[in-house]
N, C-alpha and C. Protein backbone atom coordinates (compact mmCIF):
# COMPACT_ATOMS: atom_id res chain seq x y z
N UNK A 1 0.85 -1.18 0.00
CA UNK A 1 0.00 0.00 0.00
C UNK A 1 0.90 1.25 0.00
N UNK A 2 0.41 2.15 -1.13
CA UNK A 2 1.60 3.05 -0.84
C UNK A 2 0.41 4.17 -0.13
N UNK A 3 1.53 5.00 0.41
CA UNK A 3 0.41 6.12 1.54
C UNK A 3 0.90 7.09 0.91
N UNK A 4 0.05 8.18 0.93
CA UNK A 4 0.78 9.90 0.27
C UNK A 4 0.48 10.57 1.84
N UNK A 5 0.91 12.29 1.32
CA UNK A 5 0.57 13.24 2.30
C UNK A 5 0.50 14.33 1.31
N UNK A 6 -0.67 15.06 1.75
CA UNK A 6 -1.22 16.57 1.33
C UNK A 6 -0.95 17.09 2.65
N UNK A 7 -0.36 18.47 2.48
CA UNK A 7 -0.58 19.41 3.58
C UNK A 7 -0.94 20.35 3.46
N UNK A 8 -1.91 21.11 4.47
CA UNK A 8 -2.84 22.12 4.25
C UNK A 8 -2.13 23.64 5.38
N UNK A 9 -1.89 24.88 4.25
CA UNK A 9 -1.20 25.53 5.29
C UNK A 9 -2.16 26.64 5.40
N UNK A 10 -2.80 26.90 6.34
CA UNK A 10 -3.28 28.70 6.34
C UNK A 10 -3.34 29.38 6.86
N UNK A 11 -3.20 30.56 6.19
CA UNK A 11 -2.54 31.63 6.52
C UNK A 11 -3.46 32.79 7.35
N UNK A 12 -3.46 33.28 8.01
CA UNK A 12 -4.63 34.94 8.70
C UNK A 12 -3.66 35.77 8.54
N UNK A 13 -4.29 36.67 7.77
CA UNK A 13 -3.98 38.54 7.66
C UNK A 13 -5.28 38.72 8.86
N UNK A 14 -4.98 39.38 9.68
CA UNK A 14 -6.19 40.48 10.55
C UNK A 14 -5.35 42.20 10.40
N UNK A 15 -6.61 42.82 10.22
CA UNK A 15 -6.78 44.18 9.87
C UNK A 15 -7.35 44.90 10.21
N UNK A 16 -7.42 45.19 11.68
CA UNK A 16 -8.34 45.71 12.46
C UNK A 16 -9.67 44.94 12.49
N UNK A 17 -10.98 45.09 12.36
CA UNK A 17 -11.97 43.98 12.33
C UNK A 17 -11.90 43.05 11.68
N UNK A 18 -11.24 43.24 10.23
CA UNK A 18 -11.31 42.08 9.36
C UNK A 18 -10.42 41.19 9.32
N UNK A 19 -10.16 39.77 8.79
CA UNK A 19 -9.82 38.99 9.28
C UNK A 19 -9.44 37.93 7.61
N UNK A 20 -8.62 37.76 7.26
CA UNK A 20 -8.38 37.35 5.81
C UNK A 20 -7.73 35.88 6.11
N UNK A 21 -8.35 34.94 5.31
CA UNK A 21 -7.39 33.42 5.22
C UNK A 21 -7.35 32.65 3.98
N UNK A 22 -6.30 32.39 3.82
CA UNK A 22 -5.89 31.61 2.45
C UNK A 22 -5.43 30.50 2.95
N UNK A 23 -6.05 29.69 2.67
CA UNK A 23 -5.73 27.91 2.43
C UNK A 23 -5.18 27.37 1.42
N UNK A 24 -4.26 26.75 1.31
CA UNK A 24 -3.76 26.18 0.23
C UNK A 24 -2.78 24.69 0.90
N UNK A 25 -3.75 24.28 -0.02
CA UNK A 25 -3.44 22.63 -0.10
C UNK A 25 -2.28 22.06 -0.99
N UNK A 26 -0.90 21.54 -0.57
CA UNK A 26 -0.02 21.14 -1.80
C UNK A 26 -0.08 19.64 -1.48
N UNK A 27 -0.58 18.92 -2.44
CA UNK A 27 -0.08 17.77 -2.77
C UNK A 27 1.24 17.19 -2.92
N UNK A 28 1.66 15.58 -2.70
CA UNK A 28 2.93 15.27 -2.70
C UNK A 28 3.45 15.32 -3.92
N UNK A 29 2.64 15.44 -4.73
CA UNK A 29 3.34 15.68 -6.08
C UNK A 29 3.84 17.43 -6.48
N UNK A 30 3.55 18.12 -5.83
CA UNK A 30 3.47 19.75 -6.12
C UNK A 30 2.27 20.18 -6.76
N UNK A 31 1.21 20.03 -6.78
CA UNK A 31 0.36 20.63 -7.28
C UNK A 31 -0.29 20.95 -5.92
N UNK A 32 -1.24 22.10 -6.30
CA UNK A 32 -1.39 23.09 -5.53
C UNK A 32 -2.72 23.85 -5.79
N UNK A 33 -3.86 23.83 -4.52
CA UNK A 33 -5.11 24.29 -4.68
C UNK A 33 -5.43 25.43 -3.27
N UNK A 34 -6.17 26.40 -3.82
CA UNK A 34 -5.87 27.40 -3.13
C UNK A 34 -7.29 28.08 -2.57
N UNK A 35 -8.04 27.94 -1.31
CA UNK A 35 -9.04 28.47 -1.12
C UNK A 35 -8.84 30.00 0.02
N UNK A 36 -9.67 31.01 -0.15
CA UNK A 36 -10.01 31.83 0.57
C UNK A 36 -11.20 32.17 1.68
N UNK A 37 -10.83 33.25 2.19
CA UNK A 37 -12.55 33.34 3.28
C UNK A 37 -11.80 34.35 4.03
N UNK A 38 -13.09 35.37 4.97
CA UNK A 38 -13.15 36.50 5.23
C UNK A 38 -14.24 36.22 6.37
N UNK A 39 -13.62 37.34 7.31
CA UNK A 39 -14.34 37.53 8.33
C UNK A 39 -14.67 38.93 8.81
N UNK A 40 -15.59 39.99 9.37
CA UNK A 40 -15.43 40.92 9.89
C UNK A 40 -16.45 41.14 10.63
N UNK A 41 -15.49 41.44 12.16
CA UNK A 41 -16.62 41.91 13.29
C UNK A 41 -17.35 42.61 13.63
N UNK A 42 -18.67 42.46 13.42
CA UNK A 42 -20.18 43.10 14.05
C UNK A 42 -19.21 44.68 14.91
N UNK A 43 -19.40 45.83 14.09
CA UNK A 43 -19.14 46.64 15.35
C UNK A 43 -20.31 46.52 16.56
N UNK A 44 -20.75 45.80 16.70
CA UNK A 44 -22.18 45.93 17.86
C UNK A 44 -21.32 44.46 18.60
N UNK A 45 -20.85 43.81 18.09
CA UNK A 45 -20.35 42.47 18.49
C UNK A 45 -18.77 42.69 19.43
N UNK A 46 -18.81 42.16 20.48
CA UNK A 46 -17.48 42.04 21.49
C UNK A 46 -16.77 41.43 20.84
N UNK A 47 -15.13 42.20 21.38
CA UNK A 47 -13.96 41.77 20.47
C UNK A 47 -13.69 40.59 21.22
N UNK A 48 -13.37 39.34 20.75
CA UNK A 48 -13.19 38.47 21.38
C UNK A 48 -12.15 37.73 20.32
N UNK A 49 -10.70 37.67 20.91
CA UNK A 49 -9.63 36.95 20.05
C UNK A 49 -9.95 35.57 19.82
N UNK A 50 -9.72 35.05 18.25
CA UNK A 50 -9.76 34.34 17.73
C UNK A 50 -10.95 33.88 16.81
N UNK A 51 -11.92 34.15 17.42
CA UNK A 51 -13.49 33.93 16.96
C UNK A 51 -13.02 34.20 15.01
N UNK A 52 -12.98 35.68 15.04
CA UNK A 52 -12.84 35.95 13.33
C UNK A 52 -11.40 35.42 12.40
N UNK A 53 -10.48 34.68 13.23
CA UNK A 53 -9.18 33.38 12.74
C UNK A 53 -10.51 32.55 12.77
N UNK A 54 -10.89 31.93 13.64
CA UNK A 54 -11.82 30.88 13.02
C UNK A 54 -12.46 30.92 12.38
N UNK A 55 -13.07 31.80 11.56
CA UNK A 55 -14.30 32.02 11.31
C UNK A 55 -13.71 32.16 9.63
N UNK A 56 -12.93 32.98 9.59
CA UNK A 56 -11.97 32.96 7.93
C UNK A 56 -11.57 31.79 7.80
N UNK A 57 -10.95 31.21 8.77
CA UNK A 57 -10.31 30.12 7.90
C UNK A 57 -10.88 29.01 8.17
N UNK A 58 -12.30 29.04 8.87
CA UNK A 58 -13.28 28.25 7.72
C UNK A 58 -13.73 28.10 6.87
N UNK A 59 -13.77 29.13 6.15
CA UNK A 59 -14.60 29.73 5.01
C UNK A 59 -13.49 29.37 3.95
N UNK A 60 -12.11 29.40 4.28
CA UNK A 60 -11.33 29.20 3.63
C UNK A 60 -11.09 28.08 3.53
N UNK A 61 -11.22 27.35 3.94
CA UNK A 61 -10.99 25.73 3.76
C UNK A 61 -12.41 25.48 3.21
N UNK A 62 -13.41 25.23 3.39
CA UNK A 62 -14.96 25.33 2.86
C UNK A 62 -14.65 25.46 1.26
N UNK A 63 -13.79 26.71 0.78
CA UNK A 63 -13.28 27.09 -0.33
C UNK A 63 -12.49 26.14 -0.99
N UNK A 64 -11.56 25.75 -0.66
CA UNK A 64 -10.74 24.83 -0.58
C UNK A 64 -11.43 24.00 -1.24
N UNK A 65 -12.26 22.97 -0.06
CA UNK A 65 -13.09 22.15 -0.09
C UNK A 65 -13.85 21.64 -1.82
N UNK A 66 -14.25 23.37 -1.48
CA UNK A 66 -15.26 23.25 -3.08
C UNK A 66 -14.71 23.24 -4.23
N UNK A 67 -13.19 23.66 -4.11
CA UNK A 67 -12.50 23.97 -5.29
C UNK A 67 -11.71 22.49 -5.32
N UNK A 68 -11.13 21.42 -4.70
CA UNK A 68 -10.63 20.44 -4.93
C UNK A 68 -12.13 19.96 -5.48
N UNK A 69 -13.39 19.63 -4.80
CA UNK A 69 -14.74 19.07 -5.20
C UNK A 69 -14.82 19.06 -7.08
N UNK A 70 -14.65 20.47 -7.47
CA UNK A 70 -15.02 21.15 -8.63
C UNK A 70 -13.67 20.09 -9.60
N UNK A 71 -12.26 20.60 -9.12
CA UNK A 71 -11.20 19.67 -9.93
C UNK A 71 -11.45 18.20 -10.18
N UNK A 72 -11.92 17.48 -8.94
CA UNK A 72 -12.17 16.31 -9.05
C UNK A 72 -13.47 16.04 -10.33
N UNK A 73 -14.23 17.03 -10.26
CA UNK A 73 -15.17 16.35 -11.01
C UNK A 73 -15.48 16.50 -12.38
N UNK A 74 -14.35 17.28 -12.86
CA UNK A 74 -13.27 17.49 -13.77
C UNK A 74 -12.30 16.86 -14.81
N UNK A 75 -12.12 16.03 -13.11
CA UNK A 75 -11.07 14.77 -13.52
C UNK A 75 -11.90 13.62 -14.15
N UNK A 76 -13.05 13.24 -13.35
CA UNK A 76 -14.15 12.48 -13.75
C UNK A 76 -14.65 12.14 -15.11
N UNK A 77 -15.08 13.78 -15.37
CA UNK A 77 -15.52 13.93 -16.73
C UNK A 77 -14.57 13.47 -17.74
N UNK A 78 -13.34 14.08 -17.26
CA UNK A 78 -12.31 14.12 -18.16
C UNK A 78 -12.02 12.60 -19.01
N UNK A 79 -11.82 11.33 -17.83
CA UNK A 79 -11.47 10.22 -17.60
C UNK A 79 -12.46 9.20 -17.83
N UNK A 80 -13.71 9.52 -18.26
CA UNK A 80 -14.79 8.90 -17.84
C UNK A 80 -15.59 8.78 -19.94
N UNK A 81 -15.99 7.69 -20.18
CA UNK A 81 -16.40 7.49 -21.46
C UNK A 81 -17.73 8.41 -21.80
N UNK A 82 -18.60 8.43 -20.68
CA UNK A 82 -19.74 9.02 -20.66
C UNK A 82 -19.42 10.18 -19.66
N UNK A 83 -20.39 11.56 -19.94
CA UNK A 83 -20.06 12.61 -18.79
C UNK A 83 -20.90 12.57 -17.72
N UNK A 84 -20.27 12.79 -16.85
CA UNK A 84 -20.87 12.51 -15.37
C UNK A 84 -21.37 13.67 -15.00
N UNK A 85 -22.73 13.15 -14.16
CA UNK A 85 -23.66 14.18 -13.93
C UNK A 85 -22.89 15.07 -12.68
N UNK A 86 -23.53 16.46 -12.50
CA UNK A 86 -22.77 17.08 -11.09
C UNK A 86 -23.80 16.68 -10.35
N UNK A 87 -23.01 16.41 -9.05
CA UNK A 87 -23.51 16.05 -7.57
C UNK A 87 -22.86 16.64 -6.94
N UNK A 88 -23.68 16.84 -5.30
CA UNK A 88 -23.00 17.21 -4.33
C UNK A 88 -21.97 16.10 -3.73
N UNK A 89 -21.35 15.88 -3.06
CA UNK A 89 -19.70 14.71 -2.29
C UNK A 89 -20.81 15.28 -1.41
């Protein structure tokens, strides 16, 4: 059985309320998929550290998520005699 590894690195910019994250996934081969997401705090809402890091770089992986989803089904079509319908994973 051979085993691989993907690693997922991401990143937070914060900017006073707002809160920026880029995900990017590199495969063991070098290829490389890249999601984003954004956060910004309710001025009515208590500052509370970390909440808007979590909250981006969910959204950013979510991104991620959808954008490996989208390649894969890509690959599918690509590879596949007949074209494959879209579904949700």
């Amino acid at each position: 059985m051979r085993a691989t590894e993907w690693t997922v690195r991401v990143e937070l910019t914060e900017d006073g309320d707002e809160t920026t994250a880029r995900a990017a996934l590199v495969t063991d081969e070098g290829a490389e998929v890249t999601g984003e997401g954004r956060a910004r705090r309710n001025p009515s809402d208590p500052a509370v550290p970390g909440i808007g890091a979590e909250l981006a770089a969910s959204r950013a992986l979510n991104d991620l998520a959808e954008r490996l989803a989208l390649i894969t089904r890509r690959d599918i079509a690509g590879s596949a005699d007949t074209p494959v319908p879209s579904r949700s994973w």
